[in-house]
Structure formats: C-alpha cells, structure tokens
Protein backbone atom coordinates (compact mmCIF):
# COMPACT_ATOMS: atom_id res chain seq x y z
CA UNK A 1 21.40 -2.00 8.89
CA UNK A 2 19.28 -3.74 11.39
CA UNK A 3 18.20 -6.57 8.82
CA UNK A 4 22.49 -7.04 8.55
CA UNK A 5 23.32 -6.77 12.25
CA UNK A 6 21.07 -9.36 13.68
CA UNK A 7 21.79 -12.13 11.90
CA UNK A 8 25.42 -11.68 12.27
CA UNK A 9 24.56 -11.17 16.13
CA UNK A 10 25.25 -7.68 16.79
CA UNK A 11 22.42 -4.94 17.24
CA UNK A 12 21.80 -1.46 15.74
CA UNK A 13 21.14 0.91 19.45
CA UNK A 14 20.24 4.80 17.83
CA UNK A 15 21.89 7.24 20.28
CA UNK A 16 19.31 10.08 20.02
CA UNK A 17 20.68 13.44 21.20
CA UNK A 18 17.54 15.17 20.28
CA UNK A 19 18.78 17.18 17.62
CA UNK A 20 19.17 17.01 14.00
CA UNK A 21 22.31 14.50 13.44
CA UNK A 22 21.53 10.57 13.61
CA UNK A 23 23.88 8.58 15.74
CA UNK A 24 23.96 4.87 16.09
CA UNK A 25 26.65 1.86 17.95
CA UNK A 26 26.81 -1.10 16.69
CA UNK A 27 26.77 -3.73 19.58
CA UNK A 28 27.38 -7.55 20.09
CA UNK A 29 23.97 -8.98 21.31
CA UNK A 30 25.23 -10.51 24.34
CA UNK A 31 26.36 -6.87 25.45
CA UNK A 32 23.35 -4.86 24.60
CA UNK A 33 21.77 -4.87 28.09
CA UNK A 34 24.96 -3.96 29.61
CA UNK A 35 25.33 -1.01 26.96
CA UNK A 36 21.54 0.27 27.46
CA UNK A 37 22.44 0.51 31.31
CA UNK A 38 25.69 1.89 30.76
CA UNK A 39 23.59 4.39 28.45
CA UNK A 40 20.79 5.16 31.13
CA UNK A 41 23.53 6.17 33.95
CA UNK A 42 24.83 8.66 31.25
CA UNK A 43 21.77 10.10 30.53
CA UNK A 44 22.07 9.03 26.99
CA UNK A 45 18.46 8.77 25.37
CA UNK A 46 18.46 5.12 23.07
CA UNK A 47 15.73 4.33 20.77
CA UNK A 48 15.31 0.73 19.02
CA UNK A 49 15.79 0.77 14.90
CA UNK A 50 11.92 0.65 14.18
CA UNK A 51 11.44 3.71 16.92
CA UNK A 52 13.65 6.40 14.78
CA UNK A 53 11.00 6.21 12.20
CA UNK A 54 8.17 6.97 14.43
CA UNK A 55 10.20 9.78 16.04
C-alpha cells in the first residue's frame, strides 16, 4: 500500500494497539506531522510501513 500511497502523496501511518488486529490511516503527506502529534497526545502508538514487519 505504501509503494501506492507515496507517489500519489499520501502516507500509510500503522495505528498499533498492541494486539492482534492491524490498523492503518491513510494520510496526505503535508499532514502527517500534524497527525503523528495529534497521535502522540492520544497516546496512540504509530509505527512506519517497514516497522510492522519487524514487530
């Protein structure tokens, strides 16, 4: 999905709850800072694509 989104200029952020379901927002590029802040002040845990495979 990654190799779609960027190119297109949007960007794949996984939303990892820690448990066994796979959640992901699909983001315009020129918002994803404001989103992974957003996400931090939540207390939402966000991995990059390439880091859910290493999980």
């Amino acid at each position: 999905m990654h190799a779609w989104a960027a190119p297109r200029g949007y960007q794949l952020i996984d939303l990892d709850d820690q448990d066994d379901a796979w959640h992901a927002v699909l983001v315009k590029a020129e918002y994803h800072d404001e989103f992974l802040a957003l996400s931090q002040a939540l207390g939402l845990r966000t991995r990059k694509p390439e880091q859910a495979y290493l999980d």
